[in-house]
N, C-alpha and C. Protein backbone atom coordinates (compact mmCIF):
# COMPACT_ATOMS: atom_id res chain seq x y z
N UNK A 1 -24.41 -16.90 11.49
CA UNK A 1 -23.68 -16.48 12.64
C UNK A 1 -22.25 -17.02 12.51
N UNK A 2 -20.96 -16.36 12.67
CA UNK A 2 -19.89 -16.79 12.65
C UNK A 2 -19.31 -16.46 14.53
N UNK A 3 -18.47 -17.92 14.49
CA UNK A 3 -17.79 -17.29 15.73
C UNK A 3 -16.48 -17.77 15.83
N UNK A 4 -15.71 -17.43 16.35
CA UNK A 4 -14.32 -17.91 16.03
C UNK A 4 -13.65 -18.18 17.48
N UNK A 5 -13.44 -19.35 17.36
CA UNK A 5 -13.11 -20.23 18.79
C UNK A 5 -11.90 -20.87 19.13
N UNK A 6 -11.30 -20.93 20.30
CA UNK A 6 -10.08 -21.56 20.37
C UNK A 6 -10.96 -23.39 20.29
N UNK A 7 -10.83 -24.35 19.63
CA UNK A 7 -11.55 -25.54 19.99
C UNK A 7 -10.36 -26.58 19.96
N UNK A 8 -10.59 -27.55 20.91
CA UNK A 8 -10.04 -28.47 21.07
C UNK A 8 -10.81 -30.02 20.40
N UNK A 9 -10.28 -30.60 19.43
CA UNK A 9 -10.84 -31.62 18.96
C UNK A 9 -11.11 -32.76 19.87
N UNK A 10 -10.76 -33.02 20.87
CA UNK A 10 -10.54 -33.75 22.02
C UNK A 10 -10.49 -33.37 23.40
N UNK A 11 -10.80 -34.20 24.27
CA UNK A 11 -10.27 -33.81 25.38
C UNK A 11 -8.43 -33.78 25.90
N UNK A 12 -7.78 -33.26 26.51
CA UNK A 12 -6.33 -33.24 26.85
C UNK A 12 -6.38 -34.39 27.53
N UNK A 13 -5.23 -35.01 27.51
CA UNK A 13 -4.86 -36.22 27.85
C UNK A 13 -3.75 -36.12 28.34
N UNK A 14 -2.74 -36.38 29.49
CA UNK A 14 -1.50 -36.44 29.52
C UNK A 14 -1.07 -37.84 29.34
N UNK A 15 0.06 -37.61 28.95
CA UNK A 15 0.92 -39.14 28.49
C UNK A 15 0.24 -40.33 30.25
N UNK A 16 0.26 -41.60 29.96
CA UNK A 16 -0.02 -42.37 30.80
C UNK A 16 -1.26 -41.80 31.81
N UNK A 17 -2.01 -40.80 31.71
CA UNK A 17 -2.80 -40.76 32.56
C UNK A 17 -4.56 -40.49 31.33
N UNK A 18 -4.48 -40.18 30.17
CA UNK A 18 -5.76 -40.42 29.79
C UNK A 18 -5.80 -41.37 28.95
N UNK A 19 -7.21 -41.66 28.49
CA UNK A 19 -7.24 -42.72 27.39
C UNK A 19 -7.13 -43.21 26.26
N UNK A 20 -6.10 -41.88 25.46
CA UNK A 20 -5.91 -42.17 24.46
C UNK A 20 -3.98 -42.16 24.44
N UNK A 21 -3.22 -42.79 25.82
CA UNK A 21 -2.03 -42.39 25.85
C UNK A 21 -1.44 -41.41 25.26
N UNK A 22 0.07 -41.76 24.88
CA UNK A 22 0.52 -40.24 24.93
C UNK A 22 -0.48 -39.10 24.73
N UNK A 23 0.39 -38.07 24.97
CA UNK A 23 -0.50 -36.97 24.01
C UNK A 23 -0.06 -36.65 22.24
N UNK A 24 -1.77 -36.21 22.01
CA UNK A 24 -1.11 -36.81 20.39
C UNK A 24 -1.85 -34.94 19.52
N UNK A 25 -0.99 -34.31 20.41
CA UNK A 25 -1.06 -33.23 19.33
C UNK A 25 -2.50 -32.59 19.21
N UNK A 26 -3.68 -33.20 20.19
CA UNK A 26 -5.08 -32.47 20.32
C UNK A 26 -5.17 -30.79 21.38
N UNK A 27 -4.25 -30.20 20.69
CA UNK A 27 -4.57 -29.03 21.85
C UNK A 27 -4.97 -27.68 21.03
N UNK A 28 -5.81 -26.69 21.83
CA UNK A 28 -6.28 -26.14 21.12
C UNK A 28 -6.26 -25.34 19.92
N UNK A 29 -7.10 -25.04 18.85
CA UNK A 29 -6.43 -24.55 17.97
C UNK A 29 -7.60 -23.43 17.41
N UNK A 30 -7.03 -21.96 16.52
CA UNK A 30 -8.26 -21.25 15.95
C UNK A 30 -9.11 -21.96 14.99
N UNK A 31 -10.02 -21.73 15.10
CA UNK A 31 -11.18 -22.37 14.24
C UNK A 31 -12.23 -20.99 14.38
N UNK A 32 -13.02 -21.02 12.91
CA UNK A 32 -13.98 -20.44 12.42
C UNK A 32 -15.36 -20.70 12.38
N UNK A 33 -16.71 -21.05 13.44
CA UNK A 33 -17.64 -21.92 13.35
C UNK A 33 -18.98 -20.86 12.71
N UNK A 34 -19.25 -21.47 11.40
CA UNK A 34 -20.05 -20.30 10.81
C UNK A 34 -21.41 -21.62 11.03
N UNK A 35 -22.62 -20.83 11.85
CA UNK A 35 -23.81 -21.62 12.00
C UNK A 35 -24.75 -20.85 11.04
N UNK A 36 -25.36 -22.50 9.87
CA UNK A 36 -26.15 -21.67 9.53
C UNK A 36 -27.87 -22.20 10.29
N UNK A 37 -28.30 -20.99 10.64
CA UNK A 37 -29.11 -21.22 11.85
C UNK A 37 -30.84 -21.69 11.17
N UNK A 38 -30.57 -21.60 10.26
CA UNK A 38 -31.81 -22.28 8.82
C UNK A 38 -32.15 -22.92 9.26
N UNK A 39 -30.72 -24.01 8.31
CA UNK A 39 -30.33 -25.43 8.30
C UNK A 39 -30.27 -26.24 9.55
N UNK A 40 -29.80 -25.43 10.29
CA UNK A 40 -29.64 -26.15 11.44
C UNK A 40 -27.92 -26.63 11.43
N UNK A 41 -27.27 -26.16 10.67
CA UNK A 41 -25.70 -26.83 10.85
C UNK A 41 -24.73 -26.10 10.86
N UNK A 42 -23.47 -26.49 11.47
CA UNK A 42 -22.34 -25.85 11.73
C UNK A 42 -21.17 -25.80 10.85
N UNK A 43 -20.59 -25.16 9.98
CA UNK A 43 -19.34 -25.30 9.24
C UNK A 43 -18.56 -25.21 10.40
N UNK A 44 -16.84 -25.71 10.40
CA UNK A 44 -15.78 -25.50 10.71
C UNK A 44 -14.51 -24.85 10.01
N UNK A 45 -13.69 -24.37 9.96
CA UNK A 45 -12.98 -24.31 9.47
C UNK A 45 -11.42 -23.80 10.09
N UNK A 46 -10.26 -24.45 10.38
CA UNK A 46 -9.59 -24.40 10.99
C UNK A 46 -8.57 -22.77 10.30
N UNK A 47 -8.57 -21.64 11.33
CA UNK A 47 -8.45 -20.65 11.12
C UNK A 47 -6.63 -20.56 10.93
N UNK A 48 -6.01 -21.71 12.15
CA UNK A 48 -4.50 -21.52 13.02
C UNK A 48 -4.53 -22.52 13.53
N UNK A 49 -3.41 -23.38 12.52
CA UNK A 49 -3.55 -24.25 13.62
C UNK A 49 -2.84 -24.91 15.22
N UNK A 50 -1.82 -23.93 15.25
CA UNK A 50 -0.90 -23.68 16.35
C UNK A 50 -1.27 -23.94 17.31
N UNK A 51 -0.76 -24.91 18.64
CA UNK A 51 -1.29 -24.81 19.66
C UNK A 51 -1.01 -23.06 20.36
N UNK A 52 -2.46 -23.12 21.08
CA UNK A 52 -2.27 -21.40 21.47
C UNK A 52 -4.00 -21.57 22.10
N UNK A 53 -4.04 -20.48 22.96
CA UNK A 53 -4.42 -20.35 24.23
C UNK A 53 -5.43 -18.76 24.04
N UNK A 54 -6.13 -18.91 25.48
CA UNK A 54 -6.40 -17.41 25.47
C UNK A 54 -7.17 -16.56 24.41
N UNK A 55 -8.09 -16.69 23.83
CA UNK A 55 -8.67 -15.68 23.07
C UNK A 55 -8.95 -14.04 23.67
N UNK A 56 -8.79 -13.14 22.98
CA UNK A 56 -9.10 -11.84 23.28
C UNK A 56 -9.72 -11.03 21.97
N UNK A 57 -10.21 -10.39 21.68
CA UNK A 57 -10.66 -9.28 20.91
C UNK A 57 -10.84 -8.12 21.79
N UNK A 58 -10.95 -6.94 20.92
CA UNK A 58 -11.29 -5.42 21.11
C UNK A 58 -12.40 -5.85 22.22
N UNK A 59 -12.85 -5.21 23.70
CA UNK A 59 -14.05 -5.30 24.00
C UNK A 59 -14.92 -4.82 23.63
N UNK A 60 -14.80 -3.92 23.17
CA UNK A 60 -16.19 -2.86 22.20
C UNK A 60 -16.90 -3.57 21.02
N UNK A 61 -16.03 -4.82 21.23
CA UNK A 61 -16.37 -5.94 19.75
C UNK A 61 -16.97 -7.21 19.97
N UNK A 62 -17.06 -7.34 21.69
CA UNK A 62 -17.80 -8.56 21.51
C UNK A 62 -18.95 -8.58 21.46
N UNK A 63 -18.71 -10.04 20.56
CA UNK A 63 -20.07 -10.15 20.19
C UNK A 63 -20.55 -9.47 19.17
N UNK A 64 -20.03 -8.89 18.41
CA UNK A 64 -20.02 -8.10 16.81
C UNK A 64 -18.85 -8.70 15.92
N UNK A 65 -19.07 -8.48 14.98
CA UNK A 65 -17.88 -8.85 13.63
C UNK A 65 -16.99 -8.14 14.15
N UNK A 66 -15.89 -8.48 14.33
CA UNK A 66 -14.00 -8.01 14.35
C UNK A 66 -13.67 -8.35 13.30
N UNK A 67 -12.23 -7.72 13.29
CA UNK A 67 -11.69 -8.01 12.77
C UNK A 67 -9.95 -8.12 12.88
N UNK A 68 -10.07 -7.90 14.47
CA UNK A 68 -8.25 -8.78 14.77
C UNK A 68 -8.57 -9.54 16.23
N UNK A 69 -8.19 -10.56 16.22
CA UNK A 69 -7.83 -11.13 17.95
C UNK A 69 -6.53 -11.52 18.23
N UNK A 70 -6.32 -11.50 19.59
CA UNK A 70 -4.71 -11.89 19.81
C UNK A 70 -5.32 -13.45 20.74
N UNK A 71 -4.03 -14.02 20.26
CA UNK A 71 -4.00 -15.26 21.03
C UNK A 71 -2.71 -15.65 21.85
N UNK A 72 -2.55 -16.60 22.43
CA UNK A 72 -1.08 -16.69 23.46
C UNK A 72 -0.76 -18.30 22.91
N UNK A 73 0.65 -18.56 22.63
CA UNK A 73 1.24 -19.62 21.91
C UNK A 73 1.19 -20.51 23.35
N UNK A 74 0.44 -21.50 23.44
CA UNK A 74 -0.03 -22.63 24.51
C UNK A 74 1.16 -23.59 24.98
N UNK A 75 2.44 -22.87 24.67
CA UNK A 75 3.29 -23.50 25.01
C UNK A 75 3.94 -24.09 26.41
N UNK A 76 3.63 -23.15 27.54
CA UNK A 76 2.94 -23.59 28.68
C UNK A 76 2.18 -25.08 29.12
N UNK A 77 1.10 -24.88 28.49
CA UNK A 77 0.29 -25.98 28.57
C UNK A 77 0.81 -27.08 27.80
N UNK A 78 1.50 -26.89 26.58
CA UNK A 78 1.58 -28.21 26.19
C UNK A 78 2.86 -28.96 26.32
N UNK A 79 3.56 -28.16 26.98
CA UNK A 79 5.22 -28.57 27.44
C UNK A 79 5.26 -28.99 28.49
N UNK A 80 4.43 -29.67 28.72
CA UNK A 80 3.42 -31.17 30.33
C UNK A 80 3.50 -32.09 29.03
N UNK A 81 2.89 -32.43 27.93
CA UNK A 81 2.56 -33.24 27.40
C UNK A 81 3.66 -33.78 26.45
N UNK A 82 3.53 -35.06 26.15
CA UNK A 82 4.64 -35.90 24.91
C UNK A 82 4.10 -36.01 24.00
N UNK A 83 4.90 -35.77 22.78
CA UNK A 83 4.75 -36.29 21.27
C UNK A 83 4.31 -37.27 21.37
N UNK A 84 3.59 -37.82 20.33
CA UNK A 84 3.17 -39.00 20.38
C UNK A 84 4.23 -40.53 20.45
N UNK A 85 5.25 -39.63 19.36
CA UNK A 85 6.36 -41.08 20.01
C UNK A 85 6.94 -40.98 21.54
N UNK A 86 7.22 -40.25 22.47
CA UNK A 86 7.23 -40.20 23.68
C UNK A 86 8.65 -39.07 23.77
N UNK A 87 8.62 -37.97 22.82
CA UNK A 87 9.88 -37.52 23.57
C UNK A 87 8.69 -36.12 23.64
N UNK A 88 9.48 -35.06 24.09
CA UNK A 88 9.16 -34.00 24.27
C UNK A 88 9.12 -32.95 23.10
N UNK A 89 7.79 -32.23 23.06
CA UNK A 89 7.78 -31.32 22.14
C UNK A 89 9.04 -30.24 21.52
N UNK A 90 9.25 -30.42 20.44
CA UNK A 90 10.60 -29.74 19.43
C UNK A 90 10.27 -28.07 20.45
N UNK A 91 11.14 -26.91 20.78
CA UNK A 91 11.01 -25.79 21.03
C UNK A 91 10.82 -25.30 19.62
N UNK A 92 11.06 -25.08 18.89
CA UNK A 92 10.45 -23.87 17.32
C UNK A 92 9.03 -24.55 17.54
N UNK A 93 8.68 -26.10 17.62
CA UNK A 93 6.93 -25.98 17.43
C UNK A 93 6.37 -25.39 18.50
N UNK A 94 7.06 -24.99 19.85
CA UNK A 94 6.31 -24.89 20.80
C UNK A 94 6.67 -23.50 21.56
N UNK A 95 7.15 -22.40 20.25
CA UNK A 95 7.98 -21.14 20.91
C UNK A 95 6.84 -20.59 21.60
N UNK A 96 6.71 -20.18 23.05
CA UNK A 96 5.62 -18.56 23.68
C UNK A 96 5.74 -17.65 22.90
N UNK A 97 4.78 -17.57 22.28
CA UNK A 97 4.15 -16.05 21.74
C UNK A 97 3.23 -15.66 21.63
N UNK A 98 2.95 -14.05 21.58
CA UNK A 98 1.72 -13.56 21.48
C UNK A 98 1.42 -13.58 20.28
N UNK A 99 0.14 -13.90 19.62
CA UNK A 99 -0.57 -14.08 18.16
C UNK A 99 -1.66 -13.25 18.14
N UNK A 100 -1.33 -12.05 17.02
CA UNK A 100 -2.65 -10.97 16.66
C UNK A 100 -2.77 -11.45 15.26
N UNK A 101 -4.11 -11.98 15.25
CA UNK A 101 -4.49 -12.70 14.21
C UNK A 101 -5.54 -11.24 13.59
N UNK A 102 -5.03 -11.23 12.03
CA UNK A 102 -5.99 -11.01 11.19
C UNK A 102 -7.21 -11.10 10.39
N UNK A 103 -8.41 -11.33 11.31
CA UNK A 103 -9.52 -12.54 11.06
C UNK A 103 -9.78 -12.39 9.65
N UNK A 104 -9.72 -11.25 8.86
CA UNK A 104 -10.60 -11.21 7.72
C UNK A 104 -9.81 -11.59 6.59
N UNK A 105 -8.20 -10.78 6.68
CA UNK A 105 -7.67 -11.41 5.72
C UNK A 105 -6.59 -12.51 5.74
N UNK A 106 -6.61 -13.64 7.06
CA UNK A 106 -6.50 -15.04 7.57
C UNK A 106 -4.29 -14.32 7.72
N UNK A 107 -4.02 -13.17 8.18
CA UNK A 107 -2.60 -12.77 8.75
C UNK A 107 -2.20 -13.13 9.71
N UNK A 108 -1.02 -13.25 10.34
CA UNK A 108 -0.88 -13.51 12.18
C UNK A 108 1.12 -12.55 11.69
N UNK A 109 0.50 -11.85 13.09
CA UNK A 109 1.95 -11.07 13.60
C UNK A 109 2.33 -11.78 15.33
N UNK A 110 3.43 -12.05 14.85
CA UNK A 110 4.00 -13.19 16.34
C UNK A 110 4.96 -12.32 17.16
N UNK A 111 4.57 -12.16 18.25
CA UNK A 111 5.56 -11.56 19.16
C UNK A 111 6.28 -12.43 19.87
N UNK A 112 7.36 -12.80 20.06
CA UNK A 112 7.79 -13.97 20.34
C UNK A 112 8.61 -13.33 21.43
N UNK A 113 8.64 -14.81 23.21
CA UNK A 113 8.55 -14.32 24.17
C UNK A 113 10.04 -15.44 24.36
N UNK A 114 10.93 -14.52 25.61
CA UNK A 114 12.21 -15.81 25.68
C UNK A 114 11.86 -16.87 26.31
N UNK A 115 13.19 -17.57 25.51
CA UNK A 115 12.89 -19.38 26.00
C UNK A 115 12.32 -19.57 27.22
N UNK A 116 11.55 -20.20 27.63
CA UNK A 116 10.77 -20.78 28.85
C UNK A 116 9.67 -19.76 29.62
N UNK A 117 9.40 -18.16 28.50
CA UNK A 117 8.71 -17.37 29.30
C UNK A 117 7.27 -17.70 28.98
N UNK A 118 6.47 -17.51 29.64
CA UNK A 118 5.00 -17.89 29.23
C UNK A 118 4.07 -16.66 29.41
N UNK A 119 3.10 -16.08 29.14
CA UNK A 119 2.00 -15.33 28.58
C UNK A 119 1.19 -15.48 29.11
N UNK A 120 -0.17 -14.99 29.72
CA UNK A 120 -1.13 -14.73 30.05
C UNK A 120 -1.98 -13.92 28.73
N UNK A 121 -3.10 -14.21 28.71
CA UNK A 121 -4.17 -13.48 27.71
C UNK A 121 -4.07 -11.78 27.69
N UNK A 122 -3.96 -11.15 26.49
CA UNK A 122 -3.77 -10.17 26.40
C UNK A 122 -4.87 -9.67 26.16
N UNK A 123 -5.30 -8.20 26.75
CA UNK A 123 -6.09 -7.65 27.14
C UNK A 123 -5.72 -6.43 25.73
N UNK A 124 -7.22 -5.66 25.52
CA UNK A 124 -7.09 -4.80 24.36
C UNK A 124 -7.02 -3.33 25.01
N UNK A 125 -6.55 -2.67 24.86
CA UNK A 125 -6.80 -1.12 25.76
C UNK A 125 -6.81 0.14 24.61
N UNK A 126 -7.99 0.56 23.56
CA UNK A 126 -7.94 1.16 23.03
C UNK A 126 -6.98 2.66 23.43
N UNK A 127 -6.57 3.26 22.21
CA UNK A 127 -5.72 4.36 22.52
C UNK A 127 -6.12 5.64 23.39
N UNK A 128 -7.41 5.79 22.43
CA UNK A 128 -8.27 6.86 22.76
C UNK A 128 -9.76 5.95 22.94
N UNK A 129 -9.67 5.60 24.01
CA UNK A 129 -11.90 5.13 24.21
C UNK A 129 -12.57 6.00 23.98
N UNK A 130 -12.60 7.61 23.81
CA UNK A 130 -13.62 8.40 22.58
C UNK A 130 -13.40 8.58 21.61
N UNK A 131 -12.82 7.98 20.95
CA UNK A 131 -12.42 8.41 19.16
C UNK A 131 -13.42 7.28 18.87
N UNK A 132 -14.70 8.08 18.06
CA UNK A 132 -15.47 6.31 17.59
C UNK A 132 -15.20 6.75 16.47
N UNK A 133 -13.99 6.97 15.59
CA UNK A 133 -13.77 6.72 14.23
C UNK A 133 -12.38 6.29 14.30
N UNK A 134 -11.57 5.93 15.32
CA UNK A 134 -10.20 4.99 15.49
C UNK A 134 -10.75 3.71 15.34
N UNK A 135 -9.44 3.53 14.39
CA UNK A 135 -9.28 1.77 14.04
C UNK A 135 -10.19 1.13 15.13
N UNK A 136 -9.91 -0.65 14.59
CA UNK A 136 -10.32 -1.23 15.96
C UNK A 136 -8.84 -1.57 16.80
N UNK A 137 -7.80 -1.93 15.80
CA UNK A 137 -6.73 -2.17 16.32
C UNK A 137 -5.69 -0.83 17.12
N UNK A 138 -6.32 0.32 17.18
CA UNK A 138 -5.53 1.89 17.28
C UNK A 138 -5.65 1.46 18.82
N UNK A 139 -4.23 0.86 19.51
CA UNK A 139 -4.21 0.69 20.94
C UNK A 139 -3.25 -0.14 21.46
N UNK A 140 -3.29 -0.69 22.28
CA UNK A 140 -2.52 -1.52 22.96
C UNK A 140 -2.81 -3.00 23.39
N UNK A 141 -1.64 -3.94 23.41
CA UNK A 141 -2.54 -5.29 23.86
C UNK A 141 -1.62 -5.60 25.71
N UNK A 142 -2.17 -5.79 26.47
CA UNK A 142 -1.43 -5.58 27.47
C UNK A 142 -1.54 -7.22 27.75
N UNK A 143 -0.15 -7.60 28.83
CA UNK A 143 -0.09 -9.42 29.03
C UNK A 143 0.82 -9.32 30.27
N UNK A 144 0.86 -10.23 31.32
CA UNK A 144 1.84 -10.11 32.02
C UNK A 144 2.24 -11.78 31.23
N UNK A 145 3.86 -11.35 31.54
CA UNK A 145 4.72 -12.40 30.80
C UNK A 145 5.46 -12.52 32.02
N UNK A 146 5.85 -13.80 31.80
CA UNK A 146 6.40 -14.40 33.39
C UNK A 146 7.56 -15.10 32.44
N UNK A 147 9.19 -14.96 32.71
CA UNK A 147 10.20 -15.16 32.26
C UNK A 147 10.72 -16.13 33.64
N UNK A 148 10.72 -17.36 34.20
CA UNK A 148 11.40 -17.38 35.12
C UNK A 148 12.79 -17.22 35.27
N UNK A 149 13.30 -16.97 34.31
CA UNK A 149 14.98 -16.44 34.95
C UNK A 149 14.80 -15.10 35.15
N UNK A 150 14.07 -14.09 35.21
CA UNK A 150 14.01 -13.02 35.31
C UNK A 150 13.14 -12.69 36.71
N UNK A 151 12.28 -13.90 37.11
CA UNK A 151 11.69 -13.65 38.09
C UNK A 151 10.04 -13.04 38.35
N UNK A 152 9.77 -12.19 38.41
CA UNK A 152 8.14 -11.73 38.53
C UNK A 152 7.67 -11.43 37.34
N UNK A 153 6.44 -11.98 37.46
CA UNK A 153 5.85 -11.74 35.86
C UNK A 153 5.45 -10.27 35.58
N UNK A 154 6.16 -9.81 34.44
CA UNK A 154 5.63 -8.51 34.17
C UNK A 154 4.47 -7.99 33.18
N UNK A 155 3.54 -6.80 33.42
CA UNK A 155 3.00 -6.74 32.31
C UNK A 155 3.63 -5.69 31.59
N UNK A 156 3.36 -6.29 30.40
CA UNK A 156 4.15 -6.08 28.73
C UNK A 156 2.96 -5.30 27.97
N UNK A 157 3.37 -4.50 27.48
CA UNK A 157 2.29 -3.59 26.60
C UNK A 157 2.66 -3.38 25.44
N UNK A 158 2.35 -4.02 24.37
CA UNK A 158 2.84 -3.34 22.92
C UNK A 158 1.63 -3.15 22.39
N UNK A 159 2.24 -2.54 20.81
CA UNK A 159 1.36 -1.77 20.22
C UNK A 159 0.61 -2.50 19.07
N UNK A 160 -0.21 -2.64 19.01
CA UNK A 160 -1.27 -3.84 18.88
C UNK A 160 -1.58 -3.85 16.92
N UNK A 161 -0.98 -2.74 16.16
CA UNK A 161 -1.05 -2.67 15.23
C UNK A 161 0.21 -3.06 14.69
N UNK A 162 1.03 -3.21 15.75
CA UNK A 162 2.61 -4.09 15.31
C UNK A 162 2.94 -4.86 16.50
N UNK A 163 2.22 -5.66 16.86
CA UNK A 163 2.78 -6.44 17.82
C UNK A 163 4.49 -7.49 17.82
N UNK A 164 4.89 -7.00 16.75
CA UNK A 164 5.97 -8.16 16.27
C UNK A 164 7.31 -7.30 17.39
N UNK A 165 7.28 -5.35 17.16
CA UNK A 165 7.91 -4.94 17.68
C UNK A 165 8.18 -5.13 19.30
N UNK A 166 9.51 -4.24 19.49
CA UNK A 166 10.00 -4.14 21.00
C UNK A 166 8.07 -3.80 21.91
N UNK A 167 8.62 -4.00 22.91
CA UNK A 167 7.41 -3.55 23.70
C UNK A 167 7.31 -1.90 23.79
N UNK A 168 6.32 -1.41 24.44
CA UNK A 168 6.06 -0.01 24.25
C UNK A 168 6.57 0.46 25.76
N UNK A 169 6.36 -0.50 26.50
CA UNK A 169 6.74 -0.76 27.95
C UNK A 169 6.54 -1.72 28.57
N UNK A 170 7.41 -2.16 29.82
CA UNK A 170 7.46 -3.39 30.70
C UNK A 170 7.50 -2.65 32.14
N UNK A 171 6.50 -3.33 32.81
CA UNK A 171 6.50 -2.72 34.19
C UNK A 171 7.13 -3.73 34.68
N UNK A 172 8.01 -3.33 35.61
CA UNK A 172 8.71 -4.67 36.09
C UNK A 172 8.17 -4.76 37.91
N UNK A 173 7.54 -5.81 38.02
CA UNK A 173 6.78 -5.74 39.32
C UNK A 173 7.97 -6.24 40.81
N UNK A 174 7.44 -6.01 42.09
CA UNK A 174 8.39 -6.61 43.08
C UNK A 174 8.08 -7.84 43.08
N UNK A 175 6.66 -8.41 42.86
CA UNK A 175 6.28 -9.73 42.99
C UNK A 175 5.72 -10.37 41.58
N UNK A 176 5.85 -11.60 42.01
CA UNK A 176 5.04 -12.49 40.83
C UNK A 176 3.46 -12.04 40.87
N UNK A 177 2.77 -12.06 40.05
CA UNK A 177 1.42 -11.87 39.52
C UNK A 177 1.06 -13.22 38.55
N UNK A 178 0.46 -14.28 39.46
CA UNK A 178 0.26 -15.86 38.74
C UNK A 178 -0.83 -16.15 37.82
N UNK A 179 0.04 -16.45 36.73
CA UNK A 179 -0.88 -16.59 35.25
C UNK A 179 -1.90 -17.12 35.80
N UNK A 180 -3.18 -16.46 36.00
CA UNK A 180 -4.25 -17.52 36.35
C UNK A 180 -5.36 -17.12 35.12
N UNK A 181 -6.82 -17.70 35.72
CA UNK A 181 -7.58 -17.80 34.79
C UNK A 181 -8.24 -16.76 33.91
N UNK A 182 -8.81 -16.87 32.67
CA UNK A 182 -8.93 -16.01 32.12
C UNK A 182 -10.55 -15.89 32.01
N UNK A 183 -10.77 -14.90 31.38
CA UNK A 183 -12.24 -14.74 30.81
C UNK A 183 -13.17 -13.03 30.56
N UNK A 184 -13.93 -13.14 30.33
CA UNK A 184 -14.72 -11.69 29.33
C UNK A 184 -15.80 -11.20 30.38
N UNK A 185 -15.36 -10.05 30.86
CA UNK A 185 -16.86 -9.40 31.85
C UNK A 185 -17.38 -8.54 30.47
N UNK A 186 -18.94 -8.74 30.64
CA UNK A 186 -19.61 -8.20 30.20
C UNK A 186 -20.52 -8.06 31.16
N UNK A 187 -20.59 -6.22 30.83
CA UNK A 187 -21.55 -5.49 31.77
C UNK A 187 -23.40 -5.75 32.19
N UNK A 188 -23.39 -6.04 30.93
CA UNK A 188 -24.54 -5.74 30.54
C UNK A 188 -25.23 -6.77 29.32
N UNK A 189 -26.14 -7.76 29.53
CA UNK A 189 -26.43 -8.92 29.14
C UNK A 189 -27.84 -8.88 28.88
């Protein structure tokens, strides 16, 4: 069984408030956990190691072999926390972006979001939902991105087989829409 996980080696810690002071660079990262279910044991293998957020795949794919996911650059989350010597994380290590990772042949295309904008988990929206001979990637990855100098977070739609490009469109909303929590409905269990 393989599964591929955002994992955190640790628990998060903020500077002066957990027990391993500062924060020392434990935030989440892609990893590959192939169980072999025999044996009884787990390989790891660190896929990305970028801090980054949010897992998504195709929904028609969970829970089956894929073969692209997008992830969100955790820059958000980890721009609360200090380097371990106590200053604040460098911006190039800690740019917002969206990450469509190439699981099979280990690629990443970075959409990179402006200074201080942050990301929400991007959602997959095939092109055509009856074409069952389109790609898995033939579609869109949709995110609302929240820029605060710009004001309400918008959702951003690009095209998921080039995510690096301009967007395909930006709805620009009257109100904020607040990055909140994420997660996978499945219908049928």
């Amino acid at each position: 069984m393989v599964i591929d996980v955002m994992a955190c080696p640790a628990p998060f810690h903020v500077a002066g408030r957990g027990s391993d002071g500062p924060y020392d660079a434990r935030t989440a990262r892609l990893e590959r956990w192939t169980a072999g279910l025999r044996l009884g044991r787990v390989r790891q293998r660190v896929l990305d190691d970028r801090p980054q957020e949010f897992p998504r795949a195709n929904e028609a794919l969970v829970a089956r072999r894929h073969r692209y996911g997008c992830t969100a650059a955790a820059a958000g989350m980890t721009a609360a926390y200090l380097t371990p010597d106590g200053g604040t994380p460098p911006d190039d290590a800690f740019s917002d972006a969206l990450v469509q990772h190439g699981l099979l042949r280990g690629t990443t295309q970075v959409h990179r979001l402006p200074r201080g904008a942050a990301a929400g988990e991007a959602v997959f929206v095939p092109r055509d939902p009856d074409d069952p001979r389109a790609a898995e990637d033939d579609g869109y990855a949709l995110a609302h991105v929240h820029d605060p100098d710009q004001g309400p977070a918008d959702p951003v739609i690009l095209a998921a087989q080039d995510v690096t490009g301009e967007p395909v469109a930006r709805i620009h909303l009257p109100g904020r829409v607040p990055l909140g929590f994420h997660g996978s409905w499945i219908p049928h269990a």
